[in-house]
PDB file of N, CA and C in Angstrom:
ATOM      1  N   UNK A   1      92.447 171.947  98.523  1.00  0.00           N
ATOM      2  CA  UNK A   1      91.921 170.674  98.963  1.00  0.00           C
ATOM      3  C   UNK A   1      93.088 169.709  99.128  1.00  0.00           C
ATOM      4  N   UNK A   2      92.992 168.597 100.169  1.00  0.00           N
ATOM      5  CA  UNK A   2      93.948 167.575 100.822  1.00  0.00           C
ATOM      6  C   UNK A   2      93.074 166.576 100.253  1.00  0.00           C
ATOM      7  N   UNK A   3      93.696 165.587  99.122  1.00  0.00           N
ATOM      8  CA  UNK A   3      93.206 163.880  98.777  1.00  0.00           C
ATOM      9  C   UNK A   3      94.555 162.999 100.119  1.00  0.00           C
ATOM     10  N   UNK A   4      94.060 162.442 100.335  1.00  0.00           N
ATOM     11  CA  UNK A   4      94.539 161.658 101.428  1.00  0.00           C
ATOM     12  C   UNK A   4      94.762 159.926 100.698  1.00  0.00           C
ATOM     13  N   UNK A   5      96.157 159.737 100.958  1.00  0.00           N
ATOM     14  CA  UNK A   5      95.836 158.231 100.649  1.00  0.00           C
ATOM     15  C   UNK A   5      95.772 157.867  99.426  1.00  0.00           C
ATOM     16  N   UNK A   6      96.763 158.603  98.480  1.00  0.00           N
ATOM     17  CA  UNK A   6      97.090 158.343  96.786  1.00  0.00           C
ATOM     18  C   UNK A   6      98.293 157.675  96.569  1.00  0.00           C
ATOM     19  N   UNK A   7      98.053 156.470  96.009  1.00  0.00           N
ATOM     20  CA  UNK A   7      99.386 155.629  95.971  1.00  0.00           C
ATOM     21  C   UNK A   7     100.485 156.117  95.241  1.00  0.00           C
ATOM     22  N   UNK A   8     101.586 156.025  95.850  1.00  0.00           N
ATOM     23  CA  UNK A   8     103.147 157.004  95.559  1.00  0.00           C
ATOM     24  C   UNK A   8     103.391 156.449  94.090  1.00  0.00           C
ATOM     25  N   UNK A   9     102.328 155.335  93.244  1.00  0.00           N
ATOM     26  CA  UNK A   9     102.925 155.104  91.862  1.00  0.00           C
ATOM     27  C   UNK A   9     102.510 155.837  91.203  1.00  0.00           C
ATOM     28  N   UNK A  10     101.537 156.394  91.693  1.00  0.00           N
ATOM     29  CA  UNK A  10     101.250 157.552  90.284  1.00  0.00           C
ATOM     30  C   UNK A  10     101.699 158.017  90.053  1.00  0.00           C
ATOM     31  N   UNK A  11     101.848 158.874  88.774  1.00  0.00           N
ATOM     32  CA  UNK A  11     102.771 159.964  88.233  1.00  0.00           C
ATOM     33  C   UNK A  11     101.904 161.210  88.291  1.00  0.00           C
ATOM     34  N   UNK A  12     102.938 162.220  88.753  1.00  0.00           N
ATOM     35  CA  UNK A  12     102.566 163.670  89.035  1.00  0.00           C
ATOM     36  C   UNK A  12     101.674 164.377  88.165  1.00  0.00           C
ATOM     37  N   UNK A  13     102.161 163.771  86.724  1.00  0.00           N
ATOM     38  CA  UNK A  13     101.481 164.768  85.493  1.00  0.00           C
ATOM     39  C   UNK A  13     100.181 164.240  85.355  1.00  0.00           C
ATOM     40  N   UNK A  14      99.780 162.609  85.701  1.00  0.00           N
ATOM     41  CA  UNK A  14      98.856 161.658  84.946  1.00  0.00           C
ATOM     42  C   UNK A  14      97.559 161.729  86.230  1.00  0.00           C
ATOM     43  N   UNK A  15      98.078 162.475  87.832  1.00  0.00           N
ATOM     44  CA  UNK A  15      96.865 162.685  88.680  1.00  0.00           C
ATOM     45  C   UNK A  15      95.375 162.591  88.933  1.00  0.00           C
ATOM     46  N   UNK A  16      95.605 164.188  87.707  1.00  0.00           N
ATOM     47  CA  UNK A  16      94.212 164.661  87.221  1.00  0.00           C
ATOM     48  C   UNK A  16      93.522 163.950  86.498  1.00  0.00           C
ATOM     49  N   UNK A  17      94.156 163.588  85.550  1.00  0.00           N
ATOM     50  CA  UNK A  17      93.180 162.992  84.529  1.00  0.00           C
ATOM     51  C   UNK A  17      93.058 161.492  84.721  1.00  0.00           C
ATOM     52  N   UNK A  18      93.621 160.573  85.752  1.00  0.00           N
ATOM     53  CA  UNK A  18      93.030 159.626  86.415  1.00  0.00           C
ATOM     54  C   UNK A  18      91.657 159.908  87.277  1.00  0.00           C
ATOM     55  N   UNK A  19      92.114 161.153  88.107  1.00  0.00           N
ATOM     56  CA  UNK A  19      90.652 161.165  88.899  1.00  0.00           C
ATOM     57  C   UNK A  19      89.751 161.460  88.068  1.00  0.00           C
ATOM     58  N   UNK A  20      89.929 162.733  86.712  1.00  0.00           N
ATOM     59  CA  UNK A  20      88.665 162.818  86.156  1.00  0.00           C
ATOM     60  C   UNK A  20      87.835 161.764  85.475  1.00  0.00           C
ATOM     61  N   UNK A  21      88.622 160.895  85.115  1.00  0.00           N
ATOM     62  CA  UNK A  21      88.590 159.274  84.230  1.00  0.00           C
ATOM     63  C   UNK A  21      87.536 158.560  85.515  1.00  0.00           C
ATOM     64  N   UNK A  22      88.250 158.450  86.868  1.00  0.00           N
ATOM     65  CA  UNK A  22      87.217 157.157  87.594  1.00  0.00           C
ATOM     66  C   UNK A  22      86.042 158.443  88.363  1.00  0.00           C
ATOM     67  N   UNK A  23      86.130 160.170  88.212  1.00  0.00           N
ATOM     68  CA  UNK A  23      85.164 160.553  89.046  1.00  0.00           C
ATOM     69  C   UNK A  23      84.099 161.403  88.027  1.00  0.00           C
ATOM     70  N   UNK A  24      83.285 161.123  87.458  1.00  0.00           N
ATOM     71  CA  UNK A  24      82.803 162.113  86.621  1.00  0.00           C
ATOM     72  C   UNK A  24      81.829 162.906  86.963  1.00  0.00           C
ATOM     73  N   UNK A  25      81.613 163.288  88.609  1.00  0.00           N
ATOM     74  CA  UNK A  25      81.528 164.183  89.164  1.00  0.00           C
ATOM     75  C   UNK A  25      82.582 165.580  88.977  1.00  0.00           C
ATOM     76  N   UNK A  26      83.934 164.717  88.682  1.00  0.00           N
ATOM     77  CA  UNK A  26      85.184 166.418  87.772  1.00  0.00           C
ATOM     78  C   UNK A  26      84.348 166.451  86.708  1.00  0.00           C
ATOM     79  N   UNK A  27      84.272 167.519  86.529  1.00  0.00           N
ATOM     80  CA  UNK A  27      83.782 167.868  84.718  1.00  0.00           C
ATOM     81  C   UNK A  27      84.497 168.434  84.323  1.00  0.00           C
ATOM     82  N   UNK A  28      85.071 168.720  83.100  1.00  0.00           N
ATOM     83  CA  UNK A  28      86.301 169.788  82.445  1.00  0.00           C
ATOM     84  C   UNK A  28      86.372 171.102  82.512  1.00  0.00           C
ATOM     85  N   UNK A  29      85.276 171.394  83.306  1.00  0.00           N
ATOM     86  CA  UNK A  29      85.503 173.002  83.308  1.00  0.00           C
ATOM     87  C   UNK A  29      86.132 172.995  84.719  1.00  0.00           C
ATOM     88  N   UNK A  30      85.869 172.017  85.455  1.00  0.00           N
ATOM     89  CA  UNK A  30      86.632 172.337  86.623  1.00  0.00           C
ATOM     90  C   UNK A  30      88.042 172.182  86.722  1.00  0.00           C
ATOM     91  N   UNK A  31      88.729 173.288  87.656  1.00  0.00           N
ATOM     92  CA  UNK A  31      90.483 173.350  88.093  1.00  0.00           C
ATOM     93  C   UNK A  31      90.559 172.360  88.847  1.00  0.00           C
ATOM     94  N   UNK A  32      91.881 171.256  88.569  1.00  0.00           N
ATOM     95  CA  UNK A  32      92.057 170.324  89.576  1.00  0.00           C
ATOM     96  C   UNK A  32      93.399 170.133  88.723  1.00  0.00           C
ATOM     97  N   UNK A  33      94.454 170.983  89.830  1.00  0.00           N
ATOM     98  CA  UNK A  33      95.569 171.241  89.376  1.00  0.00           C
ATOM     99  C   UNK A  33      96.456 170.362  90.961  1.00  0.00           C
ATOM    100  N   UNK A  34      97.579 169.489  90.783  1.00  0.00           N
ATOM    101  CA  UNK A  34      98.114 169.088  91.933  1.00  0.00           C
ATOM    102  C   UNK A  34      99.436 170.325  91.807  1.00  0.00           C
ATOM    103  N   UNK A  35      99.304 170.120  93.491  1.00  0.00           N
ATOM    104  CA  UNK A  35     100.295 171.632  93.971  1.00  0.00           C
ATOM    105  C   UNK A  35     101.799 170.244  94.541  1.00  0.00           C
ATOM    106  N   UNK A  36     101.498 169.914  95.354  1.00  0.00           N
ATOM    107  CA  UNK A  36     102.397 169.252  96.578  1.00  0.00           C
ATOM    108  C   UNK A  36     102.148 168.303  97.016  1.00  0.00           C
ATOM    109  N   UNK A  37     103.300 167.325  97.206  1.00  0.00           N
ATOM    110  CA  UNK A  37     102.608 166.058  98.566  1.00  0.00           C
ATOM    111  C   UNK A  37     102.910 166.622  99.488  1.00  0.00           C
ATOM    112  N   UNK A  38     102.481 165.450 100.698  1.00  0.00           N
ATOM    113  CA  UNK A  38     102.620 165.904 102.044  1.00  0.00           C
ATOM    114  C   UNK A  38     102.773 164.436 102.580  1.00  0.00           C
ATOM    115  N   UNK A  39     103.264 164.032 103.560  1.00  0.00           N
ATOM    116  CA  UNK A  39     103.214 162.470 104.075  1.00  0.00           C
ATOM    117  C   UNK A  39     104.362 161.721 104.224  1.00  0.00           C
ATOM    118  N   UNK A  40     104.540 160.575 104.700  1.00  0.00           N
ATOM    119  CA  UNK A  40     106.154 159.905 105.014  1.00  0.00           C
ATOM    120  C   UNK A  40     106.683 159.719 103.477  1.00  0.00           C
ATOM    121  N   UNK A  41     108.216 159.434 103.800  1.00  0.00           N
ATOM    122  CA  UNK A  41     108.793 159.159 102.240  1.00  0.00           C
ATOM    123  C   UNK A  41     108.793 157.926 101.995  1.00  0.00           C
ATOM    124  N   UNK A  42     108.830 156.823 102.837  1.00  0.00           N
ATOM    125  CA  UNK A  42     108.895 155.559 102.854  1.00  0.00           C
ATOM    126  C   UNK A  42     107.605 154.652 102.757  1.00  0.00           C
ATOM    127  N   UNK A  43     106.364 155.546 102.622  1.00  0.00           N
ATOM    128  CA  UNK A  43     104.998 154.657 102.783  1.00  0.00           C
ATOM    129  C   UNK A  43     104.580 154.633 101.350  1.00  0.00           C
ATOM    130  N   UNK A  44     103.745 153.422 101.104  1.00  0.00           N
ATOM    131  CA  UNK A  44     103.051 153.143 100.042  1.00  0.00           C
ATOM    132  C   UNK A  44     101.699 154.215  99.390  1.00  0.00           C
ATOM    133  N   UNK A  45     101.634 155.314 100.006  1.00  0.00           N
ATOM    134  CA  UNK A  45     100.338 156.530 100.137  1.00  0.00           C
ATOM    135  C   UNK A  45     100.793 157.597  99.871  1.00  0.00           C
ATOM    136  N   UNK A  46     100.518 158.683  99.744  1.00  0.00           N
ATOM    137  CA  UNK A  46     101.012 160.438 100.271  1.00  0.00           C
ATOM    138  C   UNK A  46      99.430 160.654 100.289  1.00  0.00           C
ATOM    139  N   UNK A  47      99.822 161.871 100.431  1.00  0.00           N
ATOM    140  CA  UNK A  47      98.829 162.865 100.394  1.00  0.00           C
ATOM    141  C   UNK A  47      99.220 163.963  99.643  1.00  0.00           C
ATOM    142  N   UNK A  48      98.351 164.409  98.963  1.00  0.00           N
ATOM    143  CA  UNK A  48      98.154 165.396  97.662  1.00  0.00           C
ATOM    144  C   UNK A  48      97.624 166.673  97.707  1.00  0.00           C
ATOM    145  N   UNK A  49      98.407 167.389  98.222  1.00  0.00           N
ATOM    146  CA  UNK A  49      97.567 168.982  97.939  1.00  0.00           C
ATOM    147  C   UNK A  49      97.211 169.662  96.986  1.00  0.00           C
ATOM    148  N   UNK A  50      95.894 169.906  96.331  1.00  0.00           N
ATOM    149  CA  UNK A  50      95.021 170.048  95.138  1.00  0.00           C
ATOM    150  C   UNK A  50      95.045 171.652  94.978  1.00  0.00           C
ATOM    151  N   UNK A  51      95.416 172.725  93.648  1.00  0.00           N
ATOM    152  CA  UNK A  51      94.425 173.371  93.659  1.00  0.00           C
ATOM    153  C   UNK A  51      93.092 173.279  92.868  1.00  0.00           C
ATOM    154  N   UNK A  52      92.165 174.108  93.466  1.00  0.00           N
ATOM    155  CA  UNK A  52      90.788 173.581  92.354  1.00  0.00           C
ATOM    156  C   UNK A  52      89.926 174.874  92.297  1.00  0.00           C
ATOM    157  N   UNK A  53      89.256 174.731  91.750  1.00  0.00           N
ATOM    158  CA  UNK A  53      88.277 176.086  91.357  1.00  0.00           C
ATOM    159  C   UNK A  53      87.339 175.991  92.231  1.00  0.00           C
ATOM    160  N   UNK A  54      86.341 177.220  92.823  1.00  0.00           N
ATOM    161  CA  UNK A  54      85.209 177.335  93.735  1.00  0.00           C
ATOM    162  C   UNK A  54      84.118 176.385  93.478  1.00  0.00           C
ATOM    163  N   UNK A  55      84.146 175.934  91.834  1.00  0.00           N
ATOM    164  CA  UNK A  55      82.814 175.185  91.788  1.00  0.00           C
ATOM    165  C   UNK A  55      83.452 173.445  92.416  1.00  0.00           C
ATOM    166  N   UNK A  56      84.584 173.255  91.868  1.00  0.00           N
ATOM    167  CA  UNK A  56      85.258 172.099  91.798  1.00  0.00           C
ATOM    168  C   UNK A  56      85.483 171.866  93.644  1.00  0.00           C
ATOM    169  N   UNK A  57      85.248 172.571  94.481  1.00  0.00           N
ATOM    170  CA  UNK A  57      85.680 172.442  96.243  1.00  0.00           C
ATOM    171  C   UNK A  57      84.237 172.257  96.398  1.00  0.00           C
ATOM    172  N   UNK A  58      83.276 173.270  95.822  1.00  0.00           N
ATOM    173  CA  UNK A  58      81.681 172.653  96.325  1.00  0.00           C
ATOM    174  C   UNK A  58      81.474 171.515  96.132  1.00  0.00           C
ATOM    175  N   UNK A  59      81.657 170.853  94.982  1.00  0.00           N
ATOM    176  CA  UNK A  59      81.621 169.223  94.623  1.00  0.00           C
ATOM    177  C   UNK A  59      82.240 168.647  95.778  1.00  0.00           C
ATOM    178  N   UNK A  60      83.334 168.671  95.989  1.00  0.00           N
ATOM    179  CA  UNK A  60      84.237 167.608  96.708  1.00  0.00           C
ATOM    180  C   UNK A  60      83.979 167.970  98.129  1.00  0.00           C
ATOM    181  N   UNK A  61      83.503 168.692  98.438  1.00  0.00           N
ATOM    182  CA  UNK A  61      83.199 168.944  99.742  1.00  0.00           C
ATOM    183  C   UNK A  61      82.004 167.750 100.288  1.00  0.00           C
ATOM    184  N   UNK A  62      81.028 168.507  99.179  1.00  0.00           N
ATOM    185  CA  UNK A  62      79.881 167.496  99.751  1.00  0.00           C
ATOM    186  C   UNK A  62      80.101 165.952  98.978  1.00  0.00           C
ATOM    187  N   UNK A  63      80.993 165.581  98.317  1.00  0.00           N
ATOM    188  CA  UNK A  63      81.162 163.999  97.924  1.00  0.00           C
ATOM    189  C   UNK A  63      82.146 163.836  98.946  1.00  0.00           C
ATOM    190  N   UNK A  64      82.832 164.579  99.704  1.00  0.00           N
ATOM    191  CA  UNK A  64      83.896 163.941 100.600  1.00  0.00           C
ATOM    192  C   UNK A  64      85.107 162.795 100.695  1.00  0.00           C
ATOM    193  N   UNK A  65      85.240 162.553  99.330  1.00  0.00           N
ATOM    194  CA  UNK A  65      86.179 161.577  98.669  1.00  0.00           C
ATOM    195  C   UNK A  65      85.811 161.226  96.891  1.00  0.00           C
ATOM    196  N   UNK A  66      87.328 160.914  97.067  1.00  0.00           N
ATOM    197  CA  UNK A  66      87.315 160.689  95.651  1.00  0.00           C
ATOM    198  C   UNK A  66      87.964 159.229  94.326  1.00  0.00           C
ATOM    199  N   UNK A  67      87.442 158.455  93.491  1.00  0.00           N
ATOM    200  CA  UNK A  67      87.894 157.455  93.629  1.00  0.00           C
ATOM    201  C   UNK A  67      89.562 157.072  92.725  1.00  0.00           C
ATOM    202  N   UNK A  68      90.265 156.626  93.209  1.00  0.00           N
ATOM    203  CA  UNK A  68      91.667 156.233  92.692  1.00  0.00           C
ATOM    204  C   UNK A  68      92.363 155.079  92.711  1.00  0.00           C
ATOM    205  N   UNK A  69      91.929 154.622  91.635  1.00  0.00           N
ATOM    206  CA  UNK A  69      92.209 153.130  91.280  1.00  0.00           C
ATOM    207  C   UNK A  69      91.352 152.233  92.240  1.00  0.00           C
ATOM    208  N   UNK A  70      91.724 151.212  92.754  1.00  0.00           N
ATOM    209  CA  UNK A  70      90.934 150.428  93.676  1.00  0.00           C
ATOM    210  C   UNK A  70      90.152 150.927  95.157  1.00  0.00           C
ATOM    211  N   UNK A  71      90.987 152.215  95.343  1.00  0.00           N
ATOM    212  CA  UNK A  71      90.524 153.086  96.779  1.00  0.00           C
ATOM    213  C   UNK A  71      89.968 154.200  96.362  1.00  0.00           C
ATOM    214  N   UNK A  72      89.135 154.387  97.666  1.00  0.00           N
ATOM    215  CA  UNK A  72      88.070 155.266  97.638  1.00  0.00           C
ATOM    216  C   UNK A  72      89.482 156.592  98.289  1.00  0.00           C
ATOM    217  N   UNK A  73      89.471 157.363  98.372  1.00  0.00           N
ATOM    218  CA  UNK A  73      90.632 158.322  98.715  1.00  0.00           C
ATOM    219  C   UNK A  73      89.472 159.652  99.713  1.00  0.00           C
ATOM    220  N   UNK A  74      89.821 160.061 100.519  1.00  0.00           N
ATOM    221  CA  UNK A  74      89.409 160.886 101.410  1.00  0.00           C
ATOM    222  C   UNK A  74      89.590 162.340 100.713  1.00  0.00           C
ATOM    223  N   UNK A  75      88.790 163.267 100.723  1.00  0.00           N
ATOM    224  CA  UNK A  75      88.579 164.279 100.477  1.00  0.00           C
ATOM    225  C   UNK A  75      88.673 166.026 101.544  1.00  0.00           C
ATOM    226  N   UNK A  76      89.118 166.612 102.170  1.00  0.00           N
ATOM    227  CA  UNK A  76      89.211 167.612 103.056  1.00  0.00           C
ATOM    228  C   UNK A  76      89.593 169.070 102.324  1.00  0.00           C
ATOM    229  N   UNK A  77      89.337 170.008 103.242  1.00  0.00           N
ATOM    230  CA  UNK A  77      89.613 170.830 103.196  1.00  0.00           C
ATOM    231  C   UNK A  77      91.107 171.261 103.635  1.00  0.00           C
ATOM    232  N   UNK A  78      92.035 171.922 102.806  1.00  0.00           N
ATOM    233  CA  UNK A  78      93.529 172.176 103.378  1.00  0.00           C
ATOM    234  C   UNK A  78      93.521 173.737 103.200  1.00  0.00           C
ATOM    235  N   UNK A  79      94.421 173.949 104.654  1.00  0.00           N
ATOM    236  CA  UNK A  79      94.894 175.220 104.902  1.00  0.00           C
ATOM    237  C   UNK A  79      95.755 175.321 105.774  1.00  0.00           C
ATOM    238  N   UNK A  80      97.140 175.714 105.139  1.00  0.00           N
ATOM    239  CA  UNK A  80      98.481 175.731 106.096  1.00  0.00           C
ATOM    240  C   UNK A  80      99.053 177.083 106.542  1.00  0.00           C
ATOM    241  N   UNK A  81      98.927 176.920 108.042  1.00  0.00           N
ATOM    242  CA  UNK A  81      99.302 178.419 108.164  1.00  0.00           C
ATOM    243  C   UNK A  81     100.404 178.719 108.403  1.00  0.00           C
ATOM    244  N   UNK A  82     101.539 179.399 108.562  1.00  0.00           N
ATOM    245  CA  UNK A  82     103.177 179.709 109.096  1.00  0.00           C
ATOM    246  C   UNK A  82     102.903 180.977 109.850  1.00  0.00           C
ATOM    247  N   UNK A  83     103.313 180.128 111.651  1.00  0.00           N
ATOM    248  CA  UNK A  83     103.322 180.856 112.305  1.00  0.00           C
ATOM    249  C   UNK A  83     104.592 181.407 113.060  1.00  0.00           C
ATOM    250  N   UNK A  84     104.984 182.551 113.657  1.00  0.00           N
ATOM    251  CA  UNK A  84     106.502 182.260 114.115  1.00  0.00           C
ATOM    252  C   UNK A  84     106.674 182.269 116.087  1.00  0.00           C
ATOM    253  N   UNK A  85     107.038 181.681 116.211  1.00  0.00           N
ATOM    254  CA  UNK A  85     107.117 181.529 117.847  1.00  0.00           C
ATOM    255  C   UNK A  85     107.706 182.289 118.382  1.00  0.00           C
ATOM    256  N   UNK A  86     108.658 183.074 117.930  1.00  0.00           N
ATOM    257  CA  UNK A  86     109.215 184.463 118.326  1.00  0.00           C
ATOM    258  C   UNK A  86     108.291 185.673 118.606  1.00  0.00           C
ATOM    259  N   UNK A  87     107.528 186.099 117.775  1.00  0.00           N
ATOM    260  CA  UNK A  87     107.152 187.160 117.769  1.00  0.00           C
ATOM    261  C   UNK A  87     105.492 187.086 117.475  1.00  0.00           C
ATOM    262  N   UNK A  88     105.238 185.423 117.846  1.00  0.00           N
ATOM    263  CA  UNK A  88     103.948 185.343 117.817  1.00  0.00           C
ATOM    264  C   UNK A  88     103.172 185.618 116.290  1.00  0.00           C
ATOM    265  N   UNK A  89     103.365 186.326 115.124  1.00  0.00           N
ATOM    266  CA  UNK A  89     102.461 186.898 114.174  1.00  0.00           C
ATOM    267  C   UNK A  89     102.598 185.519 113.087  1.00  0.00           C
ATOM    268  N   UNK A  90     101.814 185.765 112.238  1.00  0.00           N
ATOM    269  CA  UNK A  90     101.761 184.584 111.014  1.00  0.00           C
ATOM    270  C   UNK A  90     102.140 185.356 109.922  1.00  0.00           C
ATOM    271  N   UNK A  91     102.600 184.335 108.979  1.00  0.00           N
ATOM    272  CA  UNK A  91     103.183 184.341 107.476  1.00  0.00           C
ATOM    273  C   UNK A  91     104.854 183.995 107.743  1.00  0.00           C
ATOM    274  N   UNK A  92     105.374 183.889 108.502  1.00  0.00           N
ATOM    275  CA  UNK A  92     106.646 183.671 108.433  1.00  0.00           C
ATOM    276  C   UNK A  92     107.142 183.215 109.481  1.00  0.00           C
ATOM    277  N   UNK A  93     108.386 182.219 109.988  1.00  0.00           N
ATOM    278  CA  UNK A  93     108.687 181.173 110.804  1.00  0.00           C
ATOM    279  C   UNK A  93     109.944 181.912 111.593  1.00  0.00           C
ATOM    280  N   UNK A  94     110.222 181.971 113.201  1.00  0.00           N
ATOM    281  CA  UNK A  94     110.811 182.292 113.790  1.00  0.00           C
ATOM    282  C   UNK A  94     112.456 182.168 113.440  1.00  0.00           C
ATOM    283  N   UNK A  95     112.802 181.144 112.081  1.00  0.00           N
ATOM    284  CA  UNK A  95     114.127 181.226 111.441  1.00  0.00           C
ATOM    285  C   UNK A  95     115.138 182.537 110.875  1.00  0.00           C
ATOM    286  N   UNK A  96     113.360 183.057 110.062  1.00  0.00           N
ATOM    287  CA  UNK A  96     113.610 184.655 109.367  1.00  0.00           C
ATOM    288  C   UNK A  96     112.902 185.486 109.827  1.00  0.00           C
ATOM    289  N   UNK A  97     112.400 185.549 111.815  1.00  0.00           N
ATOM    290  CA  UNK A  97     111.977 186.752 111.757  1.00  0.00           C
ATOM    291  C   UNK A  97     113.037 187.605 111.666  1.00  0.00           C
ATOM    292  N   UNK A  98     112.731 189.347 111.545  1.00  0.00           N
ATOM    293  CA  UNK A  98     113.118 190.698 111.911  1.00  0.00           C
ATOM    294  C   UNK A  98     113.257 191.066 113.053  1.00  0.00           C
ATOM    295  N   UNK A  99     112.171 190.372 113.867  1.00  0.00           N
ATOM    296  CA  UNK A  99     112.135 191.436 115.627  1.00  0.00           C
ATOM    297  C   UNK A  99     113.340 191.225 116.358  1.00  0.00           C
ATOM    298  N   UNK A 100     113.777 191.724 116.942  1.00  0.00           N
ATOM    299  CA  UNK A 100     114.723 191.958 117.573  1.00  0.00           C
ATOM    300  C   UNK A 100     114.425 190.608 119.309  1.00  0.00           C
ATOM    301  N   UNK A 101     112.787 191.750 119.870  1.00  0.00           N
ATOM    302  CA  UNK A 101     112.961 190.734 121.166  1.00  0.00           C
ATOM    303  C   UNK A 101     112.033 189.637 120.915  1.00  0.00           C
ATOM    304  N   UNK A 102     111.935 188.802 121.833  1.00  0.00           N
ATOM    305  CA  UNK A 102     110.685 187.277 121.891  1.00  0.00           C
ATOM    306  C   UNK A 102     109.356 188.664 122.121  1.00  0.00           C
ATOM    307  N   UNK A 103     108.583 187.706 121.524  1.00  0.00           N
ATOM    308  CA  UNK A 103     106.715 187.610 122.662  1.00  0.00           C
ATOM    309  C   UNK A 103     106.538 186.519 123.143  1.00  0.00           C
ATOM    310  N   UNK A 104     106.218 186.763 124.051  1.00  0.00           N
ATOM    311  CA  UNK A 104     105.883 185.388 124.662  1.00  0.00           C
ATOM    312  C   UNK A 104     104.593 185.043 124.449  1.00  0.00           C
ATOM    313  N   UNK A 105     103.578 184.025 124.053  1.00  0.00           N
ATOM    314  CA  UNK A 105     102.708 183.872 123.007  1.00  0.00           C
ATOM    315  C   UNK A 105     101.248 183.590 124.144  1.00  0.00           C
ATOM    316  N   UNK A 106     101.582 183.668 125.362  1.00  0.00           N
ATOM    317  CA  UNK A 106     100.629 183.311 126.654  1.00  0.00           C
ATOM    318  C   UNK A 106      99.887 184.819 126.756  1.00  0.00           C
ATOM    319  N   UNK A 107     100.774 185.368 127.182  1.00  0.00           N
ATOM    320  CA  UNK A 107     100.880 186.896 127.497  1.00  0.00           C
ATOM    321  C   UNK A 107     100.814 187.783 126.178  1.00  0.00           C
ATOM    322  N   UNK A 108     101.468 187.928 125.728  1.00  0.00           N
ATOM    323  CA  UNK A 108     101.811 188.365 124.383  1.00  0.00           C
ATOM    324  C   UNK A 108     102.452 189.697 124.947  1.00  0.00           C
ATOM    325  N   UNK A 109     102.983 189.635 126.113  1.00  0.00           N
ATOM    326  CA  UNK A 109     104.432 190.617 126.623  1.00  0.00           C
ATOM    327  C   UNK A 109     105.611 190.781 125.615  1.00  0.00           C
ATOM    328  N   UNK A 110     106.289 191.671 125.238  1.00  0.00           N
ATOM    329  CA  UNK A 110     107.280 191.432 124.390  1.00  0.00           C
ATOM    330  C   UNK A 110     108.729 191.424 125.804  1.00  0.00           C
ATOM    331  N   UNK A 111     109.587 191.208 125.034  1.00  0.00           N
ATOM    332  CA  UNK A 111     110.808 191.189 125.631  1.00  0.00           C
ATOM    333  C   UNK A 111     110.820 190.048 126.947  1.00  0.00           C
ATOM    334  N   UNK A 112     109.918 189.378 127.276  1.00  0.00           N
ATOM    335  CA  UNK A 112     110.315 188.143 128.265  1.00  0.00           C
ATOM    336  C   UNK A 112     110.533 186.587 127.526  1.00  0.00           C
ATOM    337  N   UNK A 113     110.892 185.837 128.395  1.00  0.00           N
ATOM    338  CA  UNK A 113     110.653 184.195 127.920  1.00  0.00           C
ATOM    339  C   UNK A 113     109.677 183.833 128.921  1.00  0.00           C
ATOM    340  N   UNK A 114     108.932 182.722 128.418  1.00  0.00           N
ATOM    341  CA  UNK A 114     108.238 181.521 129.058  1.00  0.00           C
ATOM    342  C   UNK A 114     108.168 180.938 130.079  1.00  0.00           C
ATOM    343  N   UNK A 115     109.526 181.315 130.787  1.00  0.00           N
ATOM    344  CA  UNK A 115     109.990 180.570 132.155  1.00  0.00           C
ATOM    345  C   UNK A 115     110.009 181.754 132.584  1.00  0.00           C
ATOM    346  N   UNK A 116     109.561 182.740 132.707  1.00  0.00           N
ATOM    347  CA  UNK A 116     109.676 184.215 133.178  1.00  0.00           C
ATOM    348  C   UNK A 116     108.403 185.113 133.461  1.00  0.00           C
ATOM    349  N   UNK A 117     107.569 184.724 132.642  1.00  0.00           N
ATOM    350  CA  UNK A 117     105.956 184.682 132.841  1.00  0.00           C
ATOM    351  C   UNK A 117     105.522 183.970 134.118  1.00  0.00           C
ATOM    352  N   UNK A 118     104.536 184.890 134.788  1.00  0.00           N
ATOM    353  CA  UNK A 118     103.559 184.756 135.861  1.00  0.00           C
ATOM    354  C   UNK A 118     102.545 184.321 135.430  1.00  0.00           C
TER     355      UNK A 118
END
């Protein structure tokens, strides 16, 4: 899960147990572990990538936000994929592929470029 819109003063460790404090929709059996931010370095916000347990995503799904300090904070679903533009496949980024030639990702021809495709 993506919380959207958590002010950069919080502290990393103190997250959770703020939201469980203003949402008591968390109950303690639920996982609500912070993984990562995501968002500019210079803004007053980030965004927070959550992990949480199956029961703890049914909740937040259908409450669709969650509350943190004076703001109501947005609630979503997150899923990041790594794709590579070389060789077209996912899990890993065209920096460290293996393949030798391009795919071109239209076609999915191996061995041409983009400007070479019909």
């Amino acid at each position: 899960m993506i919380i959207y819109d958590v002010p950069v003063v919080q502290i990393d460790s103190e997250l959770s147990q703020l939201l469980r404090k203003q949402n008591p929709i968390l109950i303690p059996q639920f996982v609500l572990k912070p993984i990562f931010k995501v968002g500019e370095r210079d803004s007053e916000v980030t965004h927070w990538v959550m992990e949480c347990s199956p029961e703890c995503r049914d909740v937040l799904v259908k409450e669709d936000g969650l509350y943190l300090g004076w703001r109501r904070c947005r609630v979503k679903e997150h899923c990041a994929l790594t794709r590579c533009y070389k060789y077209q496949e996912f899990s890993h980024i065209a920096k460290y592929c293996k393949e030798a030639e391009n795919t071109y990702g239209k076609c999915g021809e191996v061995g041409h470029l983009q400007r070479l495709c019909t």
